[in-house]
N, C-alpha and C. Protein backbone atom coordinates (compact mmCIF):
# COMPACT_ATOMS: atom_id res chain seq x y z
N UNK A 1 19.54 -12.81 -11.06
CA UNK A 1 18.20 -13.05 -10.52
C UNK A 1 18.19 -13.02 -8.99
N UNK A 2 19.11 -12.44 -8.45
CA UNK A 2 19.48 -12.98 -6.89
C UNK A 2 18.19 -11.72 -6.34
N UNK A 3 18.16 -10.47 -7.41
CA UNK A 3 16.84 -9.68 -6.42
C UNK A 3 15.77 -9.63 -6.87
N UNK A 4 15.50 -11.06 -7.33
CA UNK A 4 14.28 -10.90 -7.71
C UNK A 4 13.48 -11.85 -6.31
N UNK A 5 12.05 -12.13 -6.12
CA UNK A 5 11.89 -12.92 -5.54
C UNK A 5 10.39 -13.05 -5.40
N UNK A 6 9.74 -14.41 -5.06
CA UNK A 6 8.75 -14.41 -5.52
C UNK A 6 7.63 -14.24 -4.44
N UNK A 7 6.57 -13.49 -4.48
CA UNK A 7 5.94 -13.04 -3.74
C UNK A 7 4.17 -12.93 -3.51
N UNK A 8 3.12 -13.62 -3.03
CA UNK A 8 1.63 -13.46 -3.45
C UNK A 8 1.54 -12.05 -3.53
N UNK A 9 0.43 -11.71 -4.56
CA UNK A 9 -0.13 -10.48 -4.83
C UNK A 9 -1.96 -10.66 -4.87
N UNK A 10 -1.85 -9.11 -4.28
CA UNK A 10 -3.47 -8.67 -4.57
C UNK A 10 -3.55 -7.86 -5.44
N UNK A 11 -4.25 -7.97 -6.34
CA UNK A 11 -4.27 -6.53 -7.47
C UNK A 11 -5.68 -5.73 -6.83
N UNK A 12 -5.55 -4.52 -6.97
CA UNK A 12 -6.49 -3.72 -6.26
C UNK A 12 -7.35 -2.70 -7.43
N UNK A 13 -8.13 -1.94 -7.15
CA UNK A 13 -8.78 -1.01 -7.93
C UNK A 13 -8.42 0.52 -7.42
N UNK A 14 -6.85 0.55 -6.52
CA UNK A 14 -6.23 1.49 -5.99
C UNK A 14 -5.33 1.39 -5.88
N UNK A 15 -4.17 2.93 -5.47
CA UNK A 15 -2.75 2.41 -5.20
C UNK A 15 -2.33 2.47 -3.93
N UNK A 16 -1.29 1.97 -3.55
CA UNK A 16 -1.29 1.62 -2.22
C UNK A 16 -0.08 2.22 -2.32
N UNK A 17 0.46 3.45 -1.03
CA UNK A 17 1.66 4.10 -1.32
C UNK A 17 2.21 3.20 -0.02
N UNK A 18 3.66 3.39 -0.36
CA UNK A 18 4.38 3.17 1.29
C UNK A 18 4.28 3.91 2.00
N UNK A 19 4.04 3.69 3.56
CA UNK A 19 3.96 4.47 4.63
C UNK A 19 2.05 4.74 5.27
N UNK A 20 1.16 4.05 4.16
CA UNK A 20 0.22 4.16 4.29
C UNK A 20 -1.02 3.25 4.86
N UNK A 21 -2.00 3.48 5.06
CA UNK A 21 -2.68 2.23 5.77
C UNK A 21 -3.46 1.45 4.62
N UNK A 22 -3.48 -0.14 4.72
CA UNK A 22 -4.52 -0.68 3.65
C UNK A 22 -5.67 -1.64 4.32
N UNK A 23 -6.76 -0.84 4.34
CA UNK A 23 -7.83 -1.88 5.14
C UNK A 23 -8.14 -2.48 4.37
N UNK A 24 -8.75 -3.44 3.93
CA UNK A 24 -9.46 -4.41 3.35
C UNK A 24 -10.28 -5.48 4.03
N UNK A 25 -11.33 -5.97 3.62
CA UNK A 25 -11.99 -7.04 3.77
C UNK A 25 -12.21 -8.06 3.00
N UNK A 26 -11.41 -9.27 3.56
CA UNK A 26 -11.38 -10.28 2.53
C UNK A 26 -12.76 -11.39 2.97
N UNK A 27 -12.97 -11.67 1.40
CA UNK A 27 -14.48 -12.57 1.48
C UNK A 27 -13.95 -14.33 0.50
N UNK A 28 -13.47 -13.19 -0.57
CA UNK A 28 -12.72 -14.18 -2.00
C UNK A 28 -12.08 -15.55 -1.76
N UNK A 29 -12.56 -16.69 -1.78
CA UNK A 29 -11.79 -17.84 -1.30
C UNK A 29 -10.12 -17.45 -2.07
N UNK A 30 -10.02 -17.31 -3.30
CA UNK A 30 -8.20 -17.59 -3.33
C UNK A 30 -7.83 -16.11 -2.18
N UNK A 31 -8.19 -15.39 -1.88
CA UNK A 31 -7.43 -14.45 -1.06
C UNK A 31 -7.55 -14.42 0.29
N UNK A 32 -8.80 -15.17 0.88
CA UNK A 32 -8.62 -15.79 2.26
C UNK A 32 -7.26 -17.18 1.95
N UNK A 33 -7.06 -17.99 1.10
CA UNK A 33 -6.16 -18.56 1.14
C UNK A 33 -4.56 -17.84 1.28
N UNK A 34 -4.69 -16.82 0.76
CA UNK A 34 -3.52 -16.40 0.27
C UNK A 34 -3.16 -15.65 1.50
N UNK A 35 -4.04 -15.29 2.44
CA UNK A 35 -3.26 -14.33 3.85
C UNK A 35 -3.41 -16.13 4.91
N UNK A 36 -3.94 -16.95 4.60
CA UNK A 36 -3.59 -18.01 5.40
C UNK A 36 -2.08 -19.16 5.06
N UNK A 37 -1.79 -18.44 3.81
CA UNK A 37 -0.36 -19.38 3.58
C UNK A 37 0.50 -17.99 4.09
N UNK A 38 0.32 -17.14 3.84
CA UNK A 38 1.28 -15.87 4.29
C UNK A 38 0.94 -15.36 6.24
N UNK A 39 0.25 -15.94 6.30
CA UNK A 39 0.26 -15.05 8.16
C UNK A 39 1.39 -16.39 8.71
N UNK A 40 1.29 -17.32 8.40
CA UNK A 40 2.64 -18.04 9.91
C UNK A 40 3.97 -17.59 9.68
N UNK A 41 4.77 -16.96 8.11
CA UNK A 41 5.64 -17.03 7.82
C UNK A 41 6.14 -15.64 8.51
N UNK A 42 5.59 -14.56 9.28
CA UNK A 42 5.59 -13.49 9.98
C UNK A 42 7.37 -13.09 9.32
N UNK A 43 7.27 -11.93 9.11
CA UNK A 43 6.12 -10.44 8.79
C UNK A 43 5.02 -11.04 7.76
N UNK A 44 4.01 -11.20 7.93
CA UNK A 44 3.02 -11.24 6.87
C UNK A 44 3.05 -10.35 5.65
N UNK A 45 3.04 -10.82 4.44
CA UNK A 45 3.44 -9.88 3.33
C UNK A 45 2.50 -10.39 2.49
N UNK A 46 2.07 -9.24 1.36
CA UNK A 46 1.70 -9.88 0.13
C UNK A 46 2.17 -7.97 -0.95
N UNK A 47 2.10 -8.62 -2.00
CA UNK A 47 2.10 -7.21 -3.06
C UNK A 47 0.96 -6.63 -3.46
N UNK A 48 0.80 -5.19 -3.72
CA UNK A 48 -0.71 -4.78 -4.48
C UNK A 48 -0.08 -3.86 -5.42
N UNK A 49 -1.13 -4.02 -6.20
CA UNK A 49 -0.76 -3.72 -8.09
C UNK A 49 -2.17 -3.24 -8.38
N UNK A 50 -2.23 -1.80 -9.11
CA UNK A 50 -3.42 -1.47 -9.54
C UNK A 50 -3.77 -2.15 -10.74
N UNK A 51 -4.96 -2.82 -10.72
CA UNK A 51 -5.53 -3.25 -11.91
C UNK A 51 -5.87 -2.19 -12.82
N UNK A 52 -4.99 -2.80 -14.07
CA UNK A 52 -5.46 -1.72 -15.11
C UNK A 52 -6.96 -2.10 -15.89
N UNK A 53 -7.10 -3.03 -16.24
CA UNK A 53 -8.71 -3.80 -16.95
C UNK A 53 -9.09 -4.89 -15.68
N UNK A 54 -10.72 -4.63 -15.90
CA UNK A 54 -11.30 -5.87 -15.20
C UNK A 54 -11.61 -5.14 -13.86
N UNK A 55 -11.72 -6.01 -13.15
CA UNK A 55 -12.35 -6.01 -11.13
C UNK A 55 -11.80 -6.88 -10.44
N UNK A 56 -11.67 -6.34 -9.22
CA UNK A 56 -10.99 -6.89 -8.34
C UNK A 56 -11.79 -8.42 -7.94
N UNK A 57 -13.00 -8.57 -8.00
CA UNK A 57 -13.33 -10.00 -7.53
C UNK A 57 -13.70 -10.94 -9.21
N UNK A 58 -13.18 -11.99 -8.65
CA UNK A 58 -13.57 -12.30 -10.10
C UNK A 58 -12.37 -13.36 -10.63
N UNK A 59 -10.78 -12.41 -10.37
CA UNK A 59 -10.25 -13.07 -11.15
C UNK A 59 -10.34 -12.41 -12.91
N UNK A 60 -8.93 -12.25 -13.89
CA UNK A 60 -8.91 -12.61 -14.64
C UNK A 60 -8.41 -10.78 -15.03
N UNK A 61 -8.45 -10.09 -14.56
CA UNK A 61 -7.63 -8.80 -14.77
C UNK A 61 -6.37 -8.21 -14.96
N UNK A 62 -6.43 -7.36 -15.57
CA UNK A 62 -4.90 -6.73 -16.26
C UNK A 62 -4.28 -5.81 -15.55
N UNK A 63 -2.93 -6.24 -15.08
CA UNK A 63 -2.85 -5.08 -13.60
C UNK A 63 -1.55 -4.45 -14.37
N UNK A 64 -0.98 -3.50 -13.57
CA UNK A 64 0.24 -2.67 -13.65
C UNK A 64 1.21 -3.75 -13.16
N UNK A 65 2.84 -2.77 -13.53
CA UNK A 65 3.56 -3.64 -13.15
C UNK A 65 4.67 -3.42 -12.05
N UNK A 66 4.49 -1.87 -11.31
CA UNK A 66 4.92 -1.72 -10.20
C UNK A 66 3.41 -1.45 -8.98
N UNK A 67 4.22 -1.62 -7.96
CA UNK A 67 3.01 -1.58 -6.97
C UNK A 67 4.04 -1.23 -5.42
N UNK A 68 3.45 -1.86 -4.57
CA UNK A 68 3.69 -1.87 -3.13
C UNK A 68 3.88 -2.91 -2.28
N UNK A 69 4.71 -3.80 -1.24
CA UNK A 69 4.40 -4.37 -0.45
C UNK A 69 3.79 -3.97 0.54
N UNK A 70 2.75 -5.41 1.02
CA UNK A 70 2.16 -4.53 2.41
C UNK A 70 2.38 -5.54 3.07
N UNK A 71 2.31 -4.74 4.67
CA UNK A 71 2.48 -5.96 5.63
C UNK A 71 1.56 -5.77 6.77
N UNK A 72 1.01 -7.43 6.95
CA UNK A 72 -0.24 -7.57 8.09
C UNK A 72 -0.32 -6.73 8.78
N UNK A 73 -0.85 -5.90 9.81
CA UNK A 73 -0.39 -5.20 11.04
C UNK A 73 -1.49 -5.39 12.09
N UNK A 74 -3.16 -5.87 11.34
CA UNK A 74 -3.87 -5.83 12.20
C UNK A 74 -4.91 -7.35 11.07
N UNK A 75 -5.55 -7.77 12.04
CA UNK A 75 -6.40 -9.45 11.54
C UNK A 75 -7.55 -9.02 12.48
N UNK A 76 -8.49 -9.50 11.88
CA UNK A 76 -9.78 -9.93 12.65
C UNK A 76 -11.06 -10.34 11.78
N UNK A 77 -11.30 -11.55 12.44
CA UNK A 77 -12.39 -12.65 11.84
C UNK A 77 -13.66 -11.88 11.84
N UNK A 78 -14.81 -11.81 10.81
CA UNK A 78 -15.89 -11.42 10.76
C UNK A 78 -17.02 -13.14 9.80
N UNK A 79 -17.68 -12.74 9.88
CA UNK A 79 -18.68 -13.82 9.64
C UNK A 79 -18.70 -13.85 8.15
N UNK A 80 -17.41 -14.79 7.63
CA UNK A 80 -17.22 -15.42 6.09
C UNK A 80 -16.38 -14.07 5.52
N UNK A 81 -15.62 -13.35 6.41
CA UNK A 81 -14.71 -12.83 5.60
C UNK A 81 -13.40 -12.42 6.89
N UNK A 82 -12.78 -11.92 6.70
CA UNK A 82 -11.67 -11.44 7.40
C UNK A 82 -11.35 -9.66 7.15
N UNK A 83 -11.31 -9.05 8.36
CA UNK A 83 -11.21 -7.52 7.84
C UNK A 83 -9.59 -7.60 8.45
N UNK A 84 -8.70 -7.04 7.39
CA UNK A 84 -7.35 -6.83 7.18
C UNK A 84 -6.94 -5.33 7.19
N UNK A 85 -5.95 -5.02 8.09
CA UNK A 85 -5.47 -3.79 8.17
C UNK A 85 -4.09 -4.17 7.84
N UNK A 86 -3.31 -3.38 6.63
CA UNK A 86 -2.51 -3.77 5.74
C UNK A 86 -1.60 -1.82 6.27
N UNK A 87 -0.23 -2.31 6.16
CA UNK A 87 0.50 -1.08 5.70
C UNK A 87 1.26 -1.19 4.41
N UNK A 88 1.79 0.05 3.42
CA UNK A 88 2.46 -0.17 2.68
C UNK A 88 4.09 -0.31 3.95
N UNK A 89 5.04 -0.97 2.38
CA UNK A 89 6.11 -0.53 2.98
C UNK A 89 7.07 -0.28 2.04
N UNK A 90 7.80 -1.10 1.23
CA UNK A 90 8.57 -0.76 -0.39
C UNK A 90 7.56 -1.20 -1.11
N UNK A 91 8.28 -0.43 -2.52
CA UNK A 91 7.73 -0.61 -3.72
C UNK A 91 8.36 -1.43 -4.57
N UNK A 92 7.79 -1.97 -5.43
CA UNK A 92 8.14 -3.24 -5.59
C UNK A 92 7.86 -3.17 -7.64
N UNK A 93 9.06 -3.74 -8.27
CA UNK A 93 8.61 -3.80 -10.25
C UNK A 93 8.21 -5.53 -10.19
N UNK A 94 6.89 -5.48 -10.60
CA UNK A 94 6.80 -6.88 -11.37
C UNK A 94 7.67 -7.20 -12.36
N UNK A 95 8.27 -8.16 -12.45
CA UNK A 95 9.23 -8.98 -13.64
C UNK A 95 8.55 -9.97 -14.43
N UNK A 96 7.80 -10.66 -13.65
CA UNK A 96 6.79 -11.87 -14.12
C UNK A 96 5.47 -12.14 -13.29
N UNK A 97 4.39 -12.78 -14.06
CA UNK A 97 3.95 -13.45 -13.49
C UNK A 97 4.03 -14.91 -13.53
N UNK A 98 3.44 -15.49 -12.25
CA UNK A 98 3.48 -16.91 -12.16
C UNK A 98 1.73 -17.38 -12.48
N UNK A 99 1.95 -18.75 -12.69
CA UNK A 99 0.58 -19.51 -12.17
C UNK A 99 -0.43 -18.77 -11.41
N UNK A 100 -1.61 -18.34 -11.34
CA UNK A 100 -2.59 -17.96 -10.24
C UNK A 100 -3.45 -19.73 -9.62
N UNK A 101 -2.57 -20.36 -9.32
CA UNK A 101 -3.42 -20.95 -8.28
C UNK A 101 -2.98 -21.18 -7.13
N UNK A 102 -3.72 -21.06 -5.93
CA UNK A 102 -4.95 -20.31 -6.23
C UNK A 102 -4.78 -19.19 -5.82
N UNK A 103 -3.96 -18.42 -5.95
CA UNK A 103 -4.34 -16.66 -6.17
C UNK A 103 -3.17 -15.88 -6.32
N UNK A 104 -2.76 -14.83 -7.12
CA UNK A 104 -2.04 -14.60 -8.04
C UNK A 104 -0.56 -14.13 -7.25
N UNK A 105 0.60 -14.54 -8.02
CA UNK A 105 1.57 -14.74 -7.50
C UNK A 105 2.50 -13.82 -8.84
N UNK A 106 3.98 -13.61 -7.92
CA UNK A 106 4.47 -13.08 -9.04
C UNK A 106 6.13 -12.69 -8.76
N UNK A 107 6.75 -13.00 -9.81
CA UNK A 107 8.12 -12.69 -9.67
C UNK A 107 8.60 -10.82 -9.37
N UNK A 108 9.18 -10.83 -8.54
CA UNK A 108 9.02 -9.01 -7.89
C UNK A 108 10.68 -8.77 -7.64
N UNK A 109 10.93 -7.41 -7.98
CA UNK A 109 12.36 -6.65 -7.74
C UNK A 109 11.75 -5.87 -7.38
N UNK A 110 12.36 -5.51 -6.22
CA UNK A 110 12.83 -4.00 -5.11
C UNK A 110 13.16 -2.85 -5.60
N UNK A 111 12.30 -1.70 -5.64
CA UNK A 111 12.56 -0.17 -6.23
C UNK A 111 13.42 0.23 -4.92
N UNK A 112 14.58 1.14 -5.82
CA UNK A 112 15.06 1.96 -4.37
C UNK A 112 14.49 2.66 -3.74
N UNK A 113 14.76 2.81 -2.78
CA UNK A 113 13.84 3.33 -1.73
C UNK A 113 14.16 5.06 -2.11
N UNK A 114 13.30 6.13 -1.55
CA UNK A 114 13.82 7.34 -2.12
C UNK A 114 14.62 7.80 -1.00
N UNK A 115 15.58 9.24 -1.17
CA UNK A 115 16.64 9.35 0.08
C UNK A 115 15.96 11.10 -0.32
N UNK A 116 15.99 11.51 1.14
CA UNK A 116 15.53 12.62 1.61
C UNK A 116 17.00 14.03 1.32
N UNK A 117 16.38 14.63 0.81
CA UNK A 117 17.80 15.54 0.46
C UNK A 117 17.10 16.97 1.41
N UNK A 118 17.75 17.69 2.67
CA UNK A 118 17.23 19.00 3.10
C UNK A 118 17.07 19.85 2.42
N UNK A 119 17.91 20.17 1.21
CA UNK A 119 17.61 21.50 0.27
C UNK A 119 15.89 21.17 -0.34
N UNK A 120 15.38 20.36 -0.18
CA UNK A 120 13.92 19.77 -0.51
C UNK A 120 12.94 20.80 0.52
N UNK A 121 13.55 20.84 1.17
CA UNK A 121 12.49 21.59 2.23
C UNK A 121 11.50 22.22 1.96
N UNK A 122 11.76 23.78 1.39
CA UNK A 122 11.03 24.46 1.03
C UNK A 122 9.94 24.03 -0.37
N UNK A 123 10.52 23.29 -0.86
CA UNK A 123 9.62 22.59 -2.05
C UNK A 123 8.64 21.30 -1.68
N UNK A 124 8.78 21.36 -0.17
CA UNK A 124 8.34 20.31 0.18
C UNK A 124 6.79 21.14 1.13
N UNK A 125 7.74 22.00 1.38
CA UNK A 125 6.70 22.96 1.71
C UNK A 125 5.81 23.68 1.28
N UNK A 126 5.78 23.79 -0.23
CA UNK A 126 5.00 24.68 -1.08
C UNK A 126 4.13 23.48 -1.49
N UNK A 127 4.46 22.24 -2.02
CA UNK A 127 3.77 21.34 -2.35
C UNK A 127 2.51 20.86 -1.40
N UNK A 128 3.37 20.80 0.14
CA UNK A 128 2.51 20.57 1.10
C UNK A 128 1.10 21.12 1.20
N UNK A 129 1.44 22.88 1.24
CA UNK A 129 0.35 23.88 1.05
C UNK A 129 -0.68 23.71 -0.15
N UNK A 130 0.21 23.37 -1.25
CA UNK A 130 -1.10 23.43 -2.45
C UNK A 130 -1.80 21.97 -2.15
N UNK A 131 -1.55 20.68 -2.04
CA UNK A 131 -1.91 19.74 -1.33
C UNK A 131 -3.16 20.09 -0.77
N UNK A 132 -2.70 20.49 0.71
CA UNK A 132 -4.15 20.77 1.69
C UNK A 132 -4.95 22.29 1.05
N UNK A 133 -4.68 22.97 0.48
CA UNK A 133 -6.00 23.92 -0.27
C UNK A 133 -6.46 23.26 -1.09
N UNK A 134 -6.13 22.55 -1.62
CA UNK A 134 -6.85 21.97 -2.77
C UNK A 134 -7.75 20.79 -2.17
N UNK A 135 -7.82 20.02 -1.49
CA UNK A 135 -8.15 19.35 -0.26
C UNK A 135 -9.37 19.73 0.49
N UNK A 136 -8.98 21.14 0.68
CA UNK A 136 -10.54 21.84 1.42
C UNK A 136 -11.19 22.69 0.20
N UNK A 137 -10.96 22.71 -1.22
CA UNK A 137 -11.61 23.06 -1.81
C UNK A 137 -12.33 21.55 -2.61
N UNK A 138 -11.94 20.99 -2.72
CA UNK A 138 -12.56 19.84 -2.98
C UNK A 138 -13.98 19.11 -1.99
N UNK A 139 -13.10 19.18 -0.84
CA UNK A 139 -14.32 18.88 0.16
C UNK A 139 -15.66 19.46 0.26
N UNK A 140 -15.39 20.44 -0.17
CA UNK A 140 -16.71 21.52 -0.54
C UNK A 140 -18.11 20.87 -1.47
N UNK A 141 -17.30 20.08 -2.35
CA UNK A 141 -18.22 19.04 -3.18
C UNK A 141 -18.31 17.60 -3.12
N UNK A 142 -17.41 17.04 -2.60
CA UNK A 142 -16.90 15.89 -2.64
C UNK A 142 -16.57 15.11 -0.83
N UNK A 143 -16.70 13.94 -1.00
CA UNK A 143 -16.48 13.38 0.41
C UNK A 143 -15.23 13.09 0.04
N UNK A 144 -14.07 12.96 0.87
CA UNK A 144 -13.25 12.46 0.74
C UNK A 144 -12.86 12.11 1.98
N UNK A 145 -11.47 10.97 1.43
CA UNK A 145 -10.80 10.01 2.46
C UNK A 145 -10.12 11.13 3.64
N UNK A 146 -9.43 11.52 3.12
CA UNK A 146 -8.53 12.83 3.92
C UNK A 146 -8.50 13.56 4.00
N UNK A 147 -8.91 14.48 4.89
CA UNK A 147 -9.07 16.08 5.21
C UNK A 147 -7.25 17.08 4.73
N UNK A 148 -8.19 18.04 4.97
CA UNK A 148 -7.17 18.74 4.75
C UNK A 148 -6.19 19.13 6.06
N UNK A 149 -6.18 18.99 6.54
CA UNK A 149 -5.88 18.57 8.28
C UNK A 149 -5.17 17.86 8.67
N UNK A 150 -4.94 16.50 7.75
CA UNK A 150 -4.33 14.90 8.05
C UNK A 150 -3.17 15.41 8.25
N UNK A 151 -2.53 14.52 9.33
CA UNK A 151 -1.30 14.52 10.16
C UNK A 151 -0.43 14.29 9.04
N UNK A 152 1.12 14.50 8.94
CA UNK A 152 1.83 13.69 8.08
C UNK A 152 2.60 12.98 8.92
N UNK A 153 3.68 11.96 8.78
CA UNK A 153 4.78 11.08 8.95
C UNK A 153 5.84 12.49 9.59
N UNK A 154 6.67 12.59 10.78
CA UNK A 154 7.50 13.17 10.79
C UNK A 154 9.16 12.51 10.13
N UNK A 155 9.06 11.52 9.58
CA UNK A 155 10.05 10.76 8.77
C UNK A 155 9.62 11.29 7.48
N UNK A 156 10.67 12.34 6.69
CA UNK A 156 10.42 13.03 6.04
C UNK A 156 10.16 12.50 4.35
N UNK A 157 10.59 11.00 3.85
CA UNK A 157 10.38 10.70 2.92
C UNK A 157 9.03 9.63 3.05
N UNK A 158 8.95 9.37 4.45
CA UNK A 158 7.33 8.62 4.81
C UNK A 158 6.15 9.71 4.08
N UNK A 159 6.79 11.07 4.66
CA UNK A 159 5.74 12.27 4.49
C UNK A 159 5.35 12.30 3.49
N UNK A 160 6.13 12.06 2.58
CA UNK A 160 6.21 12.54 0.81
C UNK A 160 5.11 11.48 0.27
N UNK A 161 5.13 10.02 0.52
CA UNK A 161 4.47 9.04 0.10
C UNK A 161 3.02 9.50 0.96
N UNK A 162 2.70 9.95 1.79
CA UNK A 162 1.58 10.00 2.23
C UNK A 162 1.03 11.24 1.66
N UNK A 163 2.20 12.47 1.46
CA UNK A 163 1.16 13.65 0.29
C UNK A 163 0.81 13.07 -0.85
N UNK A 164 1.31 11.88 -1.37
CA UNK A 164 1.35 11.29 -3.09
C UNK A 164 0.18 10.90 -3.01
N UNK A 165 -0.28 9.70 -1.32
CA UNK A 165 -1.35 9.00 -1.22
C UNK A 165 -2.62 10.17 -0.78
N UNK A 166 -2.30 11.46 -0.09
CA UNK A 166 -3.82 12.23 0.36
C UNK A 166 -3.85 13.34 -0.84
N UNK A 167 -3.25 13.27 -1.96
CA UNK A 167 -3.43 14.62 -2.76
C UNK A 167 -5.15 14.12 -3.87
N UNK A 168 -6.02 14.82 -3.63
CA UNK A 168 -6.88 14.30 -4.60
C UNK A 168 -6.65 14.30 -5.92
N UNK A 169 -6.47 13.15 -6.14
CA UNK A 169 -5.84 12.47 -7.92
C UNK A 169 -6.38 11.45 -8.09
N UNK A 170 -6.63 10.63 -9.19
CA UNK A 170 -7.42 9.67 -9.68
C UNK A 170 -5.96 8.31 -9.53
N UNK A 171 -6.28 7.18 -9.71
CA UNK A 171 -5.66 5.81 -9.72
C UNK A 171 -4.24 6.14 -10.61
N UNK A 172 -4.46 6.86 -11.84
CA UNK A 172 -3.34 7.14 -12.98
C UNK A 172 -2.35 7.82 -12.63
N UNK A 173 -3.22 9.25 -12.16
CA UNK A 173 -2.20 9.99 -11.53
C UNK A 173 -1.23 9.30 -10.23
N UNK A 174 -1.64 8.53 -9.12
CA UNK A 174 -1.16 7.96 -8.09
C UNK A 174 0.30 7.29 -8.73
N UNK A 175 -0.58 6.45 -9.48
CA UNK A 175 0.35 5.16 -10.26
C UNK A 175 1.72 5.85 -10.35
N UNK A 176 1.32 7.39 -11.85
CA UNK A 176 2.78 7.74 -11.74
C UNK A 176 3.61 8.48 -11.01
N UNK A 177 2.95 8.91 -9.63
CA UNK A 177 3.27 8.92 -8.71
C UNK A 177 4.55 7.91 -7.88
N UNK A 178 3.86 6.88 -7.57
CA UNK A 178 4.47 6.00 -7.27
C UNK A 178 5.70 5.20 -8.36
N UNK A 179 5.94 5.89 -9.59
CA UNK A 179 6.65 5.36 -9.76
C UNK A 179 8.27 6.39 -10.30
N UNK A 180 7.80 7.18 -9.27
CA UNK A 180 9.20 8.11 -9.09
C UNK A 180 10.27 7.70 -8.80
N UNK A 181 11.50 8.53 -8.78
CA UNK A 181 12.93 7.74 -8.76
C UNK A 181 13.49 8.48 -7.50
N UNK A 182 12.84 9.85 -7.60
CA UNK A 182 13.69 10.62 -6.60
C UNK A 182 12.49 11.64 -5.60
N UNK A 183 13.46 11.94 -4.27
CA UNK A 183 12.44 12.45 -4.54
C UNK A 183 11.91 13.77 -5.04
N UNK A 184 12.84 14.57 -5.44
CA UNK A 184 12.70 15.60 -5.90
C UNK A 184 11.49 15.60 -6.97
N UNK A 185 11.41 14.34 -7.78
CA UNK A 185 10.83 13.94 -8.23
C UNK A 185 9.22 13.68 -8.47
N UNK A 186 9.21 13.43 -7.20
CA UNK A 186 8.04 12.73 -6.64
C UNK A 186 7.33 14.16 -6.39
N UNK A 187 8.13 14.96 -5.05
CA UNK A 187 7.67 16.39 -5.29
C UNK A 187 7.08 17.46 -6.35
N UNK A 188 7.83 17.56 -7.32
CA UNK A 188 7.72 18.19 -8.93
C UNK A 188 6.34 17.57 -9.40
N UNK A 189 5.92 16.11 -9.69
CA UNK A 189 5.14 15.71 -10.07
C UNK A 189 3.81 16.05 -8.61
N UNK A 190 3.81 15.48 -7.75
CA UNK A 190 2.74 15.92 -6.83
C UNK A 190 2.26 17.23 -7.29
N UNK A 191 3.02 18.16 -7.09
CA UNK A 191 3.00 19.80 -7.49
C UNK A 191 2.14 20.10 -8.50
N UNK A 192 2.88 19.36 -9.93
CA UNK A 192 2.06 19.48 -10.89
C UNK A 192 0.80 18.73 -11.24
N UNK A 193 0.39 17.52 -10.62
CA UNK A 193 -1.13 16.75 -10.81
C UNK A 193 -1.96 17.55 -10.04
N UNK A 194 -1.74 18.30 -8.67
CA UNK A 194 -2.18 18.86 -7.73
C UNK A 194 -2.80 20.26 -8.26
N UNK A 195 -1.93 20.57 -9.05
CA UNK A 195 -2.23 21.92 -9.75
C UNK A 195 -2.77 21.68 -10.41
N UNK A 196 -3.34 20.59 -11.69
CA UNK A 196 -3.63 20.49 -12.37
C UNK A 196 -5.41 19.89 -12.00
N UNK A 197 -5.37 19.18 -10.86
CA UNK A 197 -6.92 18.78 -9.99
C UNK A 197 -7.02 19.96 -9.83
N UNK A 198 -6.46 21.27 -9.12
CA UNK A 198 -7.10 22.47 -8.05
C UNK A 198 -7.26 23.50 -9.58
N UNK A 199 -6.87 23.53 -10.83
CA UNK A 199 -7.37 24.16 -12.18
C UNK A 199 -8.65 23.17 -12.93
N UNK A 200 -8.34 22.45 -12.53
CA UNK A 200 -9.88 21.66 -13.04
C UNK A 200 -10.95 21.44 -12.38
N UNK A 201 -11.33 21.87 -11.35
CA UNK A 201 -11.93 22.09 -10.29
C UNK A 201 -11.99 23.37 -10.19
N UNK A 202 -11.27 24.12 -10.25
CA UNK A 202 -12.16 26.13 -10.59
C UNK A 202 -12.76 26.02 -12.04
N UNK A 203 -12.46 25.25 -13.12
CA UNK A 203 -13.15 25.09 -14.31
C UNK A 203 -14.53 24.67 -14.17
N UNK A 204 -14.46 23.66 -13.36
CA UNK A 204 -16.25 23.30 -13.36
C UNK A 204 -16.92 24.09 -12.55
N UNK A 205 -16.11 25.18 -11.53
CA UNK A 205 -17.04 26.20 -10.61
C UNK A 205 -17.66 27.29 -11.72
N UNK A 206 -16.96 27.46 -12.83
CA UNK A 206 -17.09 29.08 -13.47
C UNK A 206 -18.35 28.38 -14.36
């Protein structure tokens, strides 16, 4: 049990990759509590876990059981809530949960981190490309978070988590995203959800 360890969590109605930004605005009394027991202990941390059933305010939802740590990076007070700028950083397997009072907590082990192999390159590169076309063909109908344009991480396995997080895919797809081993891995699958949004998306044009 020495890597396990116990950690507050937010369960979200999204996934939160490493390397990525997490804004939020907290209103929710247990989750204004929960960044006020976690900001003195600096690095400020908490976990996020996509809820699989239920909503994020409320209380009482069915989440996944890997997710992300994030850590504080930016605070600022607004009138009865707090707007939070969150980064990912590892990924993290739920083992347990604990008690939610007052706001949900949980026994957590450390995913390895992924290791960048150069023969990846070129596959990193083809993925990249179908990524951003699919990106500006989407935009065509759709608003989205990230252009096809967005900068990547020049830290080459940062990069990878941020194509996982800007490829347009739904919560499911992300999830198993994020719960790759390698990264060759991670690549192969991007590739194929990516292909599989930019073929379902010429389906509803015809």
């Amino acid at each position: 049990m020495d890597d396990v360890v116990e950690i507050a969590m937010f369960p979200l109605g999204s996934v939160l990759f490493p390397a990525m930004p997490l804004p939020l605005r907290v209103f929710e009394p247990r989750y204004l509590q929960l960044l006020q027991d976690v900001l003195p202990d600096g690095p400020a941390e908490f976990g996020v876990v996509l809820i699989e059933r239920g909503q994020e305010v409320g209380g009482g939802e069915k989440r996944f059981d890997v997710g992300t740590v994030a850590q504080v990076a930016e605070l600022k007070v607004g009138d009865g809530y707090l707007s939070v700028l969150g980064e990912g950083t590892r990924r993290v397997e739920v083992v347990g949960w604990l008690a939610e009072d007052p706001y949900p907590r949980a026994w957590v082990r450390e995913l390895p981190p992924l290791e960048w192999d150069e023969s990846l390159r070129e596959r990193r590169e083809r993925t990249e490309a179908l990524v951003r076309r699919t990106l500006a063909r989407v935009s065509e109908f759709e608003d989205l978070s990230w252009s096809a344009a967005v900068q990547l991480s020049d830290d080459p396995v940062d990069a990878l988590w941020q194509l996982a997080a800007v490829a347009p895919l739904g919560p499911l797809d992300q999830l198993g995203l994020l719960r790759c081993s390698s990264a060759h891995q991670l690549l192969d699958e991007i590739f194929a959800a990516t292909q599989d949004a930019a073929e379902t998306l010429e389906a509803r044009r015809l």
